[in-house]
Protein backbone atom coordinates (compact mmCIF):
# COMPACT_ATOMS: atom_id res chain seq x y z
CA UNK A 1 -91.48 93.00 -79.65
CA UNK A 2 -89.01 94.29 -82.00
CA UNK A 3 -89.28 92.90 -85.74
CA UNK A 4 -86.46 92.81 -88.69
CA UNK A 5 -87.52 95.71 -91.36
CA UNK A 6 -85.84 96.46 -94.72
CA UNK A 7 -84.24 99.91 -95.23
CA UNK A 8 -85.59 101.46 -98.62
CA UNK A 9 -82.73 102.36 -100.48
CA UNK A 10 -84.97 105.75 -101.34
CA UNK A 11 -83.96 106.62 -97.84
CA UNK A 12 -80.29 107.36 -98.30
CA UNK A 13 -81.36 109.85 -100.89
CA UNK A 14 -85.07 111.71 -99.18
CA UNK A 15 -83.91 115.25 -98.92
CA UNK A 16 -86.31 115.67 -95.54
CA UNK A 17 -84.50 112.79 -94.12
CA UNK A 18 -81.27 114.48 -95.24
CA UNK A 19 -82.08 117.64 -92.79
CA UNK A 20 -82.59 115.65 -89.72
CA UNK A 21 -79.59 115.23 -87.06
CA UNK A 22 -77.67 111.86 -87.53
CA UNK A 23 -79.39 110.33 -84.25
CA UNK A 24 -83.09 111.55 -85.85
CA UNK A 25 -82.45 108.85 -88.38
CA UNK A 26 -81.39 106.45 -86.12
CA UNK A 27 -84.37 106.97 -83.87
CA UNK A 28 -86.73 106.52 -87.05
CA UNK A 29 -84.78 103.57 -88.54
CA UNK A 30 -85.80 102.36 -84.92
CA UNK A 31 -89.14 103.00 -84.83
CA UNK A 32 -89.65 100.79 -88.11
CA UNK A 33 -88.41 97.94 -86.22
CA UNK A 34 -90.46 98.34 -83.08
CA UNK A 35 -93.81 98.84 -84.94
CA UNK A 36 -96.73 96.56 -85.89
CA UNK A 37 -97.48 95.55 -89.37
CA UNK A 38 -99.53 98.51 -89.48
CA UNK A 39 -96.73 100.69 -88.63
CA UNK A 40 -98.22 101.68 -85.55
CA UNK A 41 -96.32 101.71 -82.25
CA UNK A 42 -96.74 103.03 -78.59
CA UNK A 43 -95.33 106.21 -77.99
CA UNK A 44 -94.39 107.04 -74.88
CA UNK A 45 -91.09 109.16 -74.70
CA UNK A 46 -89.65 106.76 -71.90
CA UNK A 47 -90.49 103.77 -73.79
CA UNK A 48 -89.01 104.94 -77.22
CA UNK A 49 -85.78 105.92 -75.70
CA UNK A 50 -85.53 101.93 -73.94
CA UNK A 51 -86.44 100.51 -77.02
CA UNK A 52 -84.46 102.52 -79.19
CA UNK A 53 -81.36 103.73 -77.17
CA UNK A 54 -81.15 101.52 -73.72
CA UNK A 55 -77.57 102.50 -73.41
CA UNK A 56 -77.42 106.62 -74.36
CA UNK A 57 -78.59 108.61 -71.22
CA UNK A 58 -78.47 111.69 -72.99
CA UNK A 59 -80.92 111.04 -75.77
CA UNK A 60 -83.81 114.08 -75.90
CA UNK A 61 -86.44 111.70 -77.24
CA UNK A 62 -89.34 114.81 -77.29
CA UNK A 63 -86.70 116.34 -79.75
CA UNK A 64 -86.59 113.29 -82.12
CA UNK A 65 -90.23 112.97 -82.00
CA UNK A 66 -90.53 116.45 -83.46
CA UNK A 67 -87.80 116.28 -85.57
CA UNK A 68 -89.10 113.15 -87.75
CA UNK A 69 -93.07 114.17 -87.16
CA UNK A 70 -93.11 114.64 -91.12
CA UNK A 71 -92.96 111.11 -91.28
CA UNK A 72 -94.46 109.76 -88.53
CA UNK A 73 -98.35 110.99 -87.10
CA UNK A 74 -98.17 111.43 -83.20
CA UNK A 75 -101.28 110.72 -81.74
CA UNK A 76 -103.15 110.22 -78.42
CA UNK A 77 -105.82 108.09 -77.86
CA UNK A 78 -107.44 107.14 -74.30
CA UNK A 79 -104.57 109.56 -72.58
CA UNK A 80 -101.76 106.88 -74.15
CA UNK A 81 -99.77 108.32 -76.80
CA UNK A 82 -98.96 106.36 -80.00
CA UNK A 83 -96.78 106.90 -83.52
CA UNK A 84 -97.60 105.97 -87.15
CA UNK A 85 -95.55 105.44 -89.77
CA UNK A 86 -97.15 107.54 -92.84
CA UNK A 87 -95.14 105.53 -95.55
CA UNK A 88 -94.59 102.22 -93.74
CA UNK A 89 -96.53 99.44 -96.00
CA UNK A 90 -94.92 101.47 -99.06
CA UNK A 91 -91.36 100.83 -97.77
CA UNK A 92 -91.93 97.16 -96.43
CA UNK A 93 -93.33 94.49 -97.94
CA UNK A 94 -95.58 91.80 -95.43
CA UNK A 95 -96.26 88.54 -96.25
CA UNK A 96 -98.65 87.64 -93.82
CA UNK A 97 -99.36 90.91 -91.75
CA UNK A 98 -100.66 90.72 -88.34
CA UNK A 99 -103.83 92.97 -87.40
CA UNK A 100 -102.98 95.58 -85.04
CA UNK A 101 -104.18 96.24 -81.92
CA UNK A 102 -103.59 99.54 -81.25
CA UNK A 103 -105.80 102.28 -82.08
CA UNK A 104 -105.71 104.22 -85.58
CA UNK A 105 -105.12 107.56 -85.75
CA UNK A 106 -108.77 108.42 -87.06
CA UNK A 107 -109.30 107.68 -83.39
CA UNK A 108 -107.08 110.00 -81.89
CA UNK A 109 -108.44 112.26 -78.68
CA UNK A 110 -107.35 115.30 -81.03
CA UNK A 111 -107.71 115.24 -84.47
CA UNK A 112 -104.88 115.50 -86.80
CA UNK A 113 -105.62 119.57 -87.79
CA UNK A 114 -105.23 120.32 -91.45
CA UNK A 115 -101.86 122.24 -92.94
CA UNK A 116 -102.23 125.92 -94.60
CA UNK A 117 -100.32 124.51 -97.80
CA UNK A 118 -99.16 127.94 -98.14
CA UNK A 119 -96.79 127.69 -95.12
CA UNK A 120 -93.15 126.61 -95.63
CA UNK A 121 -91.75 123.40 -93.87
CA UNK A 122 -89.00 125.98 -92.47
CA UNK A 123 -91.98 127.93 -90.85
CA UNK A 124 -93.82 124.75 -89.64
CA UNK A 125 -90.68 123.55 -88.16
CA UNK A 126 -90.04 126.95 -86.85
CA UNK A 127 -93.10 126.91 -85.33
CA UNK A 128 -93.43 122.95 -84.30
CA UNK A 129 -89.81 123.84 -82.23
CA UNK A 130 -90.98 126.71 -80.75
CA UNK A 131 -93.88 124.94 -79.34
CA UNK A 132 -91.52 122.58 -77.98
CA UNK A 133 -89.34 124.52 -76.35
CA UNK A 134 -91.98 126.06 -74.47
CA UNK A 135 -93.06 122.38 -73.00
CA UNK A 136 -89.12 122.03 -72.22
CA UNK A 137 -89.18 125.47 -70.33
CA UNK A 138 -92.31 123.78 -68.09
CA UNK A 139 -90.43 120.80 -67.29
CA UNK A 140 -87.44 122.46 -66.65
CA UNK A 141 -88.82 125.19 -63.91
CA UNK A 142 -91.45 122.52 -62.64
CA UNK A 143 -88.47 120.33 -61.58
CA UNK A 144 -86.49 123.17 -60.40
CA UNK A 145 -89.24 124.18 -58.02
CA UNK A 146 -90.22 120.45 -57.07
CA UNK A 147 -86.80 119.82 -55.78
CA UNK A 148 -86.10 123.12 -54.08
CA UNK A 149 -89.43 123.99 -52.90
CA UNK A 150 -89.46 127.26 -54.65
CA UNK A 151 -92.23 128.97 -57.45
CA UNK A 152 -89.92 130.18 -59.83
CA UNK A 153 -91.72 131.26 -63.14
CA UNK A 154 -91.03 129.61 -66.20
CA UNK A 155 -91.99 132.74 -68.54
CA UNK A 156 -89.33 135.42 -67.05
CA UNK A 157 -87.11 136.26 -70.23
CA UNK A 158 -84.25 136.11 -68.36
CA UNK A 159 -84.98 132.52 -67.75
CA UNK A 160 -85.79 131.91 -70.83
CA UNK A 161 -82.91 133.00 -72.41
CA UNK A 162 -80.79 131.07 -70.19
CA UNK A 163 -82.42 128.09 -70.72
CA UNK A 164 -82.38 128.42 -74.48
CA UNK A 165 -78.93 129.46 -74.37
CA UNK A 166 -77.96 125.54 -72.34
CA UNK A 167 -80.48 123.65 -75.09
CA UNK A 168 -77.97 125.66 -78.00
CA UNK A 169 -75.21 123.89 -76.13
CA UNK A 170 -76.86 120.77 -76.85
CA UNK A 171 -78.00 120.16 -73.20
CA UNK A 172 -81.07 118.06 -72.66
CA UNK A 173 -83.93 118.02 -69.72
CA UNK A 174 -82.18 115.36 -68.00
CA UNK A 175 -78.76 117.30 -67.55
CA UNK A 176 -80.76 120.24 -65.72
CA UNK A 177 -82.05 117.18 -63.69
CA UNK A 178 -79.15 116.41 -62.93
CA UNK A 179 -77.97 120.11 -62.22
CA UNK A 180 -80.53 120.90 -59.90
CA UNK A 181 -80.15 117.64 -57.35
CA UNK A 182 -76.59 117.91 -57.27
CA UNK A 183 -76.55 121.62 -56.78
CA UNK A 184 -79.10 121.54 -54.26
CA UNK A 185 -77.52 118.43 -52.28
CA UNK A 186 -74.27 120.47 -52.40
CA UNK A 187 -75.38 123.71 -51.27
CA UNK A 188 -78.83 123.34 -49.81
CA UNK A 189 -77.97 123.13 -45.99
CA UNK A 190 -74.97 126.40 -47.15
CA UNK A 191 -76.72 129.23 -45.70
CA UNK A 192 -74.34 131.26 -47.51
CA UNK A 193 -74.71 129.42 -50.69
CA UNK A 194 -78.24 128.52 -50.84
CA UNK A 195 -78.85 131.89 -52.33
CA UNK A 196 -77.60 131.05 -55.29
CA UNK A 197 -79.93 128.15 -56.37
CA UNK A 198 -81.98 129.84 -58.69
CA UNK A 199 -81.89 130.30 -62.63
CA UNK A 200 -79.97 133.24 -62.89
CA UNK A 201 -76.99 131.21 -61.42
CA UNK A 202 -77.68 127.35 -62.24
CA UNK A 203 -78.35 128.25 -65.93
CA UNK A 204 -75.31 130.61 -66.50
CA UNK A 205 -72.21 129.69 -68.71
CA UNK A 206 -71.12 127.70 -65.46
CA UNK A 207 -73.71 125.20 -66.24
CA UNK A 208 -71.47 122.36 -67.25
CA UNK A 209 -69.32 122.67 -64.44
CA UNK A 210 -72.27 121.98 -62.22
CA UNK A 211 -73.85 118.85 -64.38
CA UNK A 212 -70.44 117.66 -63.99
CA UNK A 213 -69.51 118.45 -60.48
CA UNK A 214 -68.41 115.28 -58.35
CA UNK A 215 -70.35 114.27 -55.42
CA UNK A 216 -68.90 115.63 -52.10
CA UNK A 217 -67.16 112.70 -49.73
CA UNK A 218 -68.58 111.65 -46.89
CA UNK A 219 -66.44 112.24 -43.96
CA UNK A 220 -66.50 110.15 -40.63
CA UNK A 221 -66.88 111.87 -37.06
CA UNK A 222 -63.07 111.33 -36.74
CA UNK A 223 -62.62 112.84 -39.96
CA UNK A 224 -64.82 115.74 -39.53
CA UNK A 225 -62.63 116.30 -35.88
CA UNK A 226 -59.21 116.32 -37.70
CA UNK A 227 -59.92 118.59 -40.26
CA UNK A 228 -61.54 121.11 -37.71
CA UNK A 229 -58.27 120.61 -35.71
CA UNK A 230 -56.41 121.30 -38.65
CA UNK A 231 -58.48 124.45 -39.79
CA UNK A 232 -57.84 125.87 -36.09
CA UNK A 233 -54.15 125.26 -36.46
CA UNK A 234 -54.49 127.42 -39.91
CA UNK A 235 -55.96 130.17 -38.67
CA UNK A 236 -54.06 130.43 -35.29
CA UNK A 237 -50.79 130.37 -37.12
CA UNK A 238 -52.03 132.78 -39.55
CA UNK A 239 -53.17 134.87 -36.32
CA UNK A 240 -49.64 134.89 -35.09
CA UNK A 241 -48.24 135.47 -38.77
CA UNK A 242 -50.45 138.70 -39.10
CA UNK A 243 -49.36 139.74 -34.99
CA UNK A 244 -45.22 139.59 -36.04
């Protein structure tokens, strides 16, 4: 159940909130609210973007969780995944605070690995994205393959570069969802064009022309007659055209 939270003025001004994306803010100002008194909260991607953004489709909630994990501990515990706001009972003030009953981090399946203080944030960040990105790939080719049947490889360069090339654009997992049912639905049963579902062509620069392609019409049997009839008229009047 979501609860009313104060906003620290102190977070206008944090310089490590100041590098994060307008709707990385948003997301964390959300998580305050739908978090115990222990600032501890369940996790799971799909129920973070409901809570947080019912009505935005295109919200990449693994990126937000990444982008604000210097202020909030992800953790698993029992195969569930949970948050924790580091600085939460610094920022808000509790009159009577309710015990939690979630786990605590200390009881996390994998414990919380300690930082080389001599590495930047930029190279953590670097590094935290890059890790990312490689889960993204995964996802990406596993759905690609589930939905045409195929065992494309999610480590080809080629198909990396592609895909990293779409997620530049600001394309998220769901749009290359959405990319591979419609393309497959439109040319699947196309022996001529069913060559073409793969990577090299779903991923191109032609990418958002596909996510935004309109579904195809259905046609009734009389429909389907007439506009064979009128394809035969074409091409016999283009046959006599061609015989003047």
């Amino acid at each position: 159940m979501a609860r009313k939270r104060m906003i620290d003025p102190e977070f206008w001004t944090d310089e490590e909130i100041g590098g994060w994306s307008i709707t990385a803010r948003l997301f964390y100002i959300g998580l305050w609210s739908h978090s115990d008194d222990a600032g501890r909260l369940k996790a799971h991607p799909n129920l973070l973007k409901s809570a947080v953004f019912p009505y935005n489709k295109r919200i990449n909630v693994a990126r937000l969780k990444l982008e604000v994990s210097a202020k909030v501990q992800w953790y698993t515990v029992g195969g569930a995944q949970y948050g924790h706001l580091m600085n939460f009972l610094k920022h808000q003030r509790i009159d009577r605070p309710t015990d939690s009953k979630l786990p605590s981090p200390s009881n996390s399946t994998k414990a919380r690995r300690k930082l080389d203080p001599n590495i930047s944030k930029d190279k953590l960040r670097e590094v935290k994205l890059s890790k990312d990105k490689v889960s993204l790939f995964d996802e990406i080719i596993s759905d690609l393959n589930l939905i045409l049947k195929t065992s494309y490889k999610k480590d080809l360069p080629k198909t990396k570069e592609l895909i990293s090339a779409r997620l530049k654009d600001g394309f998220v997992l769901d749009d290359f969802k959405i990319v591979h049912r419609k393309m497959a639905k439109a040319w699947g049963t196309d022996n001529k064009m069913r060559q073409y579902l793969r990577p090299q062509t779903l991923y191109s620069n032609k990418f958002e022309g596909y996510l935004n392609r309109p579904d195809d019409l259905k046609v009734s049997a009389a429909g389907a007659k007439t506009y064979q009839a009128g394809q035969e008229w074409l091409k016999n009047k283009k046959e006599k055209e061609n015989a003047k």
